[in-house]
Protein backbone atom coordinates (compact mmCIF):
# COMPACT_ATOMS: atom_id res chain seq x y z
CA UNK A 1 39.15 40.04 74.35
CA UNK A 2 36.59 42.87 73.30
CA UNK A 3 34.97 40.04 71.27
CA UNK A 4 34.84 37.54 73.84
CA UNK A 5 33.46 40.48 76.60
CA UNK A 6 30.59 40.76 74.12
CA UNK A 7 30.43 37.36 73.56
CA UNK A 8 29.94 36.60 77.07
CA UNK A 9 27.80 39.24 77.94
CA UNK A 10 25.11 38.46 74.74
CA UNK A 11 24.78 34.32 75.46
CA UNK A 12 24.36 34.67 79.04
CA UNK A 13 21.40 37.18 78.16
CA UNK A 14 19.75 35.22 75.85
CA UNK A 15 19.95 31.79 78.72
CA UNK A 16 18.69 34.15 80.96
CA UNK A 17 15.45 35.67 78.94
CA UNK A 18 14.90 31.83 78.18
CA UNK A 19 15.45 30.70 81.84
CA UNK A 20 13.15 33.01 83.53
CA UNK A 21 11.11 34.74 80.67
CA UNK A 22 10.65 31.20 78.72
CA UNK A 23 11.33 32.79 75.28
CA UNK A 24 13.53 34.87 73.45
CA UNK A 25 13.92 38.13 74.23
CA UNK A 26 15.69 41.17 72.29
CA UNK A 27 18.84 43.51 72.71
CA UNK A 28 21.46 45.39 70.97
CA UNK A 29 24.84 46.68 72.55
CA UNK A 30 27.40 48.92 72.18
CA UNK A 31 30.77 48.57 73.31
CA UNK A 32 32.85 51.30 75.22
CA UNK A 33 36.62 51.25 75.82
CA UNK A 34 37.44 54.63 78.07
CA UNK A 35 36.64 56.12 81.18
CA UNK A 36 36.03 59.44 82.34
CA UNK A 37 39.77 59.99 82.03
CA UNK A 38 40.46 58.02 78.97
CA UNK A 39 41.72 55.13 81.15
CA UNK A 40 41.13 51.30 79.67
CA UNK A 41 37.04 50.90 80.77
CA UNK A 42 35.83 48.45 78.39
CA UNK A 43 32.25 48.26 79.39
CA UNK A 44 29.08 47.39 77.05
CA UNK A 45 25.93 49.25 76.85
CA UNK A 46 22.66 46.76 75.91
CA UNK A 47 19.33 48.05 75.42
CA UNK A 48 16.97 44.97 76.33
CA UNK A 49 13.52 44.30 75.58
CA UNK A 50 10.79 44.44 78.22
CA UNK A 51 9.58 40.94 77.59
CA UNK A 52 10.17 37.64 75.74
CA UNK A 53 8.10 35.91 73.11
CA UNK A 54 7.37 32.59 73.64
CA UNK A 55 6.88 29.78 71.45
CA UNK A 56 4.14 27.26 72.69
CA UNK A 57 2.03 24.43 71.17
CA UNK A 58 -0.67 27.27 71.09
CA UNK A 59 0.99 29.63 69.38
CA UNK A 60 3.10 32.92 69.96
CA UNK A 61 2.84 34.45 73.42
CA UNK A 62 4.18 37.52 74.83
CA UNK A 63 5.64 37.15 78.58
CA UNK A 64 5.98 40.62 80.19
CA UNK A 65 8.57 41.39 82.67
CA UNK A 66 8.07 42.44 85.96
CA UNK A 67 7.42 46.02 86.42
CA UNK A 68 10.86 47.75 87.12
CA UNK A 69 12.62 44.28 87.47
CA UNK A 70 14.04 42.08 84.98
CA UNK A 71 16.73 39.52 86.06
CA UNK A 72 18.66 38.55 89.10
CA UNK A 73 21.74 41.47 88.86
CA UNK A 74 23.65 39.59 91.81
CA UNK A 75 22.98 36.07 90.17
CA UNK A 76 23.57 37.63 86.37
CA UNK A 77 26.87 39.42 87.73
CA UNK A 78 28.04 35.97 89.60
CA UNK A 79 27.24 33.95 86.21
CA UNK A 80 29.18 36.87 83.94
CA UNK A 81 32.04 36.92 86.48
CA UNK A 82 32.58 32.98 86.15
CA UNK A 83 31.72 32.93 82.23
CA UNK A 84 34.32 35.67 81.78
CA UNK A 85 36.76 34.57 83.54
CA UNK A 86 36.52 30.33 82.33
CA UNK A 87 36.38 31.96 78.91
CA UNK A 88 39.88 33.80 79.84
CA UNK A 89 41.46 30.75 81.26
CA UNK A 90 40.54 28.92 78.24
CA UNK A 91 41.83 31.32 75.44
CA UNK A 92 45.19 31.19 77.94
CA UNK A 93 45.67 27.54 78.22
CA UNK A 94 45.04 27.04 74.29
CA UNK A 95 47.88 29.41 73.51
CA UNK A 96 45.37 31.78 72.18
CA UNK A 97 45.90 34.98 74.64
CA UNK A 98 48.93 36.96 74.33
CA UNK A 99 50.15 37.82 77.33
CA UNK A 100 53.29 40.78 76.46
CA UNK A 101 55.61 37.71 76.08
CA UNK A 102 54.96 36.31 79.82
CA UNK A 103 54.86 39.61 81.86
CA UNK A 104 51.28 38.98 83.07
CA UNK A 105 50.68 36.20 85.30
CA UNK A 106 47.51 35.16 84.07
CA UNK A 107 46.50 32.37 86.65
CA UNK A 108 47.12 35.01 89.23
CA UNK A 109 45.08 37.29 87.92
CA UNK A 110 42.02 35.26 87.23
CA UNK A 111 42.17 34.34 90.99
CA UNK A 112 41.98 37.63 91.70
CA UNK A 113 39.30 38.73 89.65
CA UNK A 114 37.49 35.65 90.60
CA UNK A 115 37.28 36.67 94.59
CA UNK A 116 36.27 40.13 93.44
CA UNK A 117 32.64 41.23 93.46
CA UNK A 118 31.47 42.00 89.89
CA UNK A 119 28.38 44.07 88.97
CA UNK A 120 26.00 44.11 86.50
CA UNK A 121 23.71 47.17 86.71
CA UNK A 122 20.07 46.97 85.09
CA UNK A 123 17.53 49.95 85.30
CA UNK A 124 14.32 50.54 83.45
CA UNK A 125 14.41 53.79 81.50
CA UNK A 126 14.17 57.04 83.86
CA UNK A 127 12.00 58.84 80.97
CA UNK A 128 10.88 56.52 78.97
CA UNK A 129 12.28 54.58 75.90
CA UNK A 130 12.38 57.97 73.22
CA UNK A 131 15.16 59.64 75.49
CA UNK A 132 16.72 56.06 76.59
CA UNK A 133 16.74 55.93 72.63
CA UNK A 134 18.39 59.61 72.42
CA UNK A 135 20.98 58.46 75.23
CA UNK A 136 22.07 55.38 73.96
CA UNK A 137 22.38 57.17 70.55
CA UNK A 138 24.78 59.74 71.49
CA UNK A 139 27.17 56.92 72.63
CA UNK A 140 27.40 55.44 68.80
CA UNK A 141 29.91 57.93 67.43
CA UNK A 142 30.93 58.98 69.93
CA UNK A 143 35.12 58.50 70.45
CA UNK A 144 37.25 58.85 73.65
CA UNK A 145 37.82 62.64 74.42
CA UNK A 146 35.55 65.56 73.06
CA UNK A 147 37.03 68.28 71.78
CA UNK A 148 35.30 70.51 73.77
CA UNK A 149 36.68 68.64 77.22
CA UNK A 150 40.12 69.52 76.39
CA UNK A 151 41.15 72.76 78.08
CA UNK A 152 44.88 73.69 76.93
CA UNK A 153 47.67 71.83 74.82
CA UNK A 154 50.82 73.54 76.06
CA UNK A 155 54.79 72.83 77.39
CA UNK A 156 54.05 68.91 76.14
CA UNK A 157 51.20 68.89 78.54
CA UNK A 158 47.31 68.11 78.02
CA UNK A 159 44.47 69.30 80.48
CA UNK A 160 41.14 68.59 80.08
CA UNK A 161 37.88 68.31 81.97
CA UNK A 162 36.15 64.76 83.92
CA UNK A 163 33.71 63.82 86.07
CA UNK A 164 34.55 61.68 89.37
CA UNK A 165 31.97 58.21 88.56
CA UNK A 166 32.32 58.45 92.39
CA UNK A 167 30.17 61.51 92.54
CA UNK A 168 27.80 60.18 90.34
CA UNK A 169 24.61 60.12 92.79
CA UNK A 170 26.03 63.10 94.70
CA UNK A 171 24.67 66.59 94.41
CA UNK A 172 27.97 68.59 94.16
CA UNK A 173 29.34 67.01 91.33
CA UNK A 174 31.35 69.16 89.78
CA UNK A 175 34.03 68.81 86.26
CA UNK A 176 37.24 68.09 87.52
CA UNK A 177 40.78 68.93 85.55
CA UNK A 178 43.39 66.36 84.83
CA UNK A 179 46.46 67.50 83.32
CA UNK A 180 48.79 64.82 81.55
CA UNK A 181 51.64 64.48 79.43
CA UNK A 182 51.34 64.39 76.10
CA UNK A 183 52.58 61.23 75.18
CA UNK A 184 50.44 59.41 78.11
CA UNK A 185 47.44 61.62 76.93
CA UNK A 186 48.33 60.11 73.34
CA UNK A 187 48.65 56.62 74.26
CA UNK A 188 45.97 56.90 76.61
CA UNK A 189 43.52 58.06 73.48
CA UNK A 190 45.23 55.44 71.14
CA UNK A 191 44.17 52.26 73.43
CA UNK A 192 40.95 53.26 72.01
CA UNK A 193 40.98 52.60 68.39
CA UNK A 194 39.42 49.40 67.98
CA UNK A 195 40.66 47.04 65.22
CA UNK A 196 39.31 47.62 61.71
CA UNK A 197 36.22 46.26 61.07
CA UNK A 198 35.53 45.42 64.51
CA UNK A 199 31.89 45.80 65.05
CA UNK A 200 30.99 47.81 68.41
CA UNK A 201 27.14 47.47 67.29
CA UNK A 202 25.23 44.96 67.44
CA UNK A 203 21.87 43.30 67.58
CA UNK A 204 21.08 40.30 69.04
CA UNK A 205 17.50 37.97 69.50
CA UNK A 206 14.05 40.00 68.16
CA UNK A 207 16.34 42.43 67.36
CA UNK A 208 18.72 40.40 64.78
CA UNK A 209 17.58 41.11 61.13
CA UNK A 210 16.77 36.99 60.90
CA UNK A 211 14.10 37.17 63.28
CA UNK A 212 12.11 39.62 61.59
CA UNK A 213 9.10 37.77 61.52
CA UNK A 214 8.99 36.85 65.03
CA UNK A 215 9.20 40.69 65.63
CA UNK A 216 6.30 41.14 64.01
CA UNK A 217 4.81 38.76 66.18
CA UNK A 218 5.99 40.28 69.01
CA UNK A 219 4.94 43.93 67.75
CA UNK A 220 1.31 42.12 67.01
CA UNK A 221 1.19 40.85 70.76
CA UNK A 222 1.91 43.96 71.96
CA UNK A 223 -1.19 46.04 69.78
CA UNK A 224 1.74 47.40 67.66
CA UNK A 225 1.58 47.63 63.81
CA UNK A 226 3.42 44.63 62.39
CA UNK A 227 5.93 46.56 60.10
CA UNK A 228 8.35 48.84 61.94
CA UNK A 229 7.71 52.49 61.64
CA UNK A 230 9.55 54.48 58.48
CA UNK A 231 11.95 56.91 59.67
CA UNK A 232 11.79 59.75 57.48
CA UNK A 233 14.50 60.12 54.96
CA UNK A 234 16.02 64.27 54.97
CA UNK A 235 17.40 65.44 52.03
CA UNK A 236 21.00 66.26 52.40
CA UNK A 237 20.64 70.47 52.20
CA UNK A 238 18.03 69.99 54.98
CA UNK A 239 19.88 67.37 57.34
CA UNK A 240 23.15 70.40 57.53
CA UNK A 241 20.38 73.33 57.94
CA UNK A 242 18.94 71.28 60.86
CA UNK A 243 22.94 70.53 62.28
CA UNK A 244 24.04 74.06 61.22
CA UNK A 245 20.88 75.57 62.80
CA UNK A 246 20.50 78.38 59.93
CA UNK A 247 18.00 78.83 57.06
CA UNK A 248 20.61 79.72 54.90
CA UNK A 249 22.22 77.25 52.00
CA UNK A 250 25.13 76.17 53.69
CA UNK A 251 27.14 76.10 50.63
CA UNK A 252 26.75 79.74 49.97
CA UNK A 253 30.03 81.28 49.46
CA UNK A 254 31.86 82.60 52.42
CA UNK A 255 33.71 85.30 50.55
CA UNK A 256 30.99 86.65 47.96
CA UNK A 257 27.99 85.67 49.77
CA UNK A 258 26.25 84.32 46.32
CA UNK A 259 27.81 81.58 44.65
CA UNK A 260 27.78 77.98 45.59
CA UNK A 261 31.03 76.07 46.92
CA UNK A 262 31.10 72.79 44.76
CA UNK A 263 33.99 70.31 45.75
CA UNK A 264 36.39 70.19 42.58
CA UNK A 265 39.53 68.48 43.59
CA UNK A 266 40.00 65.79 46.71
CA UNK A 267 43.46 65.77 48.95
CA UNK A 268 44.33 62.38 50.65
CA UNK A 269 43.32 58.95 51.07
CA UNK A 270 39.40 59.86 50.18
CA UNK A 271 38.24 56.98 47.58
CA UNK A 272 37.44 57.43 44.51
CA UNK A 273 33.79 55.55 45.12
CA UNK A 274 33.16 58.17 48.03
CA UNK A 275 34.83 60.91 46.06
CA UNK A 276 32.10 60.50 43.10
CA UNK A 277 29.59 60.11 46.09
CA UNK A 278 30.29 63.43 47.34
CA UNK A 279 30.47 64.87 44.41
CA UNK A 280 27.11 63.78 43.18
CA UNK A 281 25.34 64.76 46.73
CA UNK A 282 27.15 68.25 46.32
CA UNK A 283 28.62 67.81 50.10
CA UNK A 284 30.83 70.53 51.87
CA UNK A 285 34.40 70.09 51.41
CA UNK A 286 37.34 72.18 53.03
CA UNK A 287 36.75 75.46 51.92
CA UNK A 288 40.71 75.32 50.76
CA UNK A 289 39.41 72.76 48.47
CA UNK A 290 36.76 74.61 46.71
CA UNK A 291 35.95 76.88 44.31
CA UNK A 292 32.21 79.34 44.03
């Protein structure tokens, strides 16, 4: 299902930047599970190129999109809505959609969804592309709960903090508190480990690595160096000073404040490929696990 959500969601983007941007345009998602209170929300995130590059007997041509517009949302969210939902009905009548052995009547349900009003939001960055960059970023690795969100773990109860998506253009939004028990609050967390090797990331159009040369052409279009710009490469010591904030080697010795902490031994399912990684980089480990 997560597979065919993104499925969905990518084709009918690419139609669309053909249909009323004749050419291809660029994206890459991410896919979210949770809501604010952990609830099943899958959802994906796209970021979505300005533009398409078109193809024509006189070469490459870059076709801007409106200023602060870029497709239909009532006609994209009517097109997802019946995509989705034919895609559902197909994977159900081919045998391929479990359904918790025939609790879940499916036919019903897609009727239902189908008289619904579905939404697509699109919105040019607030302030500018660096911070809708930053924003997207944060969402990578990020999981379903924070640490920092939950507020007590006590008498088999959870309570942490949320934010009512209600409230989200009013002024007086304020964190909420949800407590739960701690076996919903488990399986509630739980729905959102994805299968291995699913792939939540992903890039799509002038954003695929096969169409890097009609990026460049794209980037040339634009007045934009052909080759992408090289991110600078830290060195591992410097990457945890910046994280750590501090000046100080962050291996130093917490006990004797001179030697080093080296990793000597490793506890648990670490392999022995990342193991000999580590080692070589001279990465923190446990400080149970060290020695100065």
């Amino acid at each position: 299902m997560y597979n065919h959500l993104i499925d969905t969601a990518a084709h009918l983007l690419k139609e669309y930047g053909h249909k009323y941007l004749g050419g291809e345009i660029g994206f890459t998602l991410v896919l979210h599970t949770w809501g604010q209170t952990i609830q099943a929300h899958p959802h994906v995130h796209f970021i979505v190129t300005g533009g398409a590059l078109a193809h024509t007997p006189d070469g490459y041509h870059w076709k801007r999109a409106k200023q602060n517009y870029l497709f239909n949302v009532e006609e994209l969210s009517r097109d997802f809505r019946r995509r989705f939902c034919d895609g559902v009905r197909a994977l159900w009548q081919s045998g391929n959609l479990s359904t918790q052995q025939g609790s879940l009547d499916v036919a019903e349900m897609l009727l239902q969804a189908e008289a619904k009003k579905w939404e697509v939001y699109i919105q040019s960055p607030l302030y500018g592309v660096e911070k809708l960059l930053e924003y997207l970023g944060r969402y990578i690795f990020r999981i379903a709960i924070s640490n920092h969100r939950i507020l007590a773990v006590e008498h088999d109860q959870v309570t942490f903090t949320y934010y009512d998506n209600r409230e989200v253009r009013s002024q007086q939004r304020k964190p909420r508190q949800m407590t739960l028990p701690v076996l919903e609050f488990i399986r509630r967390f739980l729905m959102h480990v994805l299968p291995d090797h699913f792939v939540r990331i992903r890039h799509y159009g002038l954003h695929h690595g096969s169409c890097r040369s009609k990026l460049q052409q794209a980037r040339r279009l634009l007045g934009l160096p052909a080759s992408l710009p090289v991110v600078l490469q830290l060195k591992l010591l410097d990457w945890l000073k910046q994280i750590l904030k501090t000046e100080q080697d962050p291996r130093l010795c917490q006990a004797c404040q001179k030697g080093l902490m080296l990793p000597v031994h490793q506890v648990g399912p670490m392999s022995e490929t990342r193991a000999r990684f580590l080692s070589w980089v001279g990465t923190l480990v446990p400080w149970n696990m060290s020695t100065a």
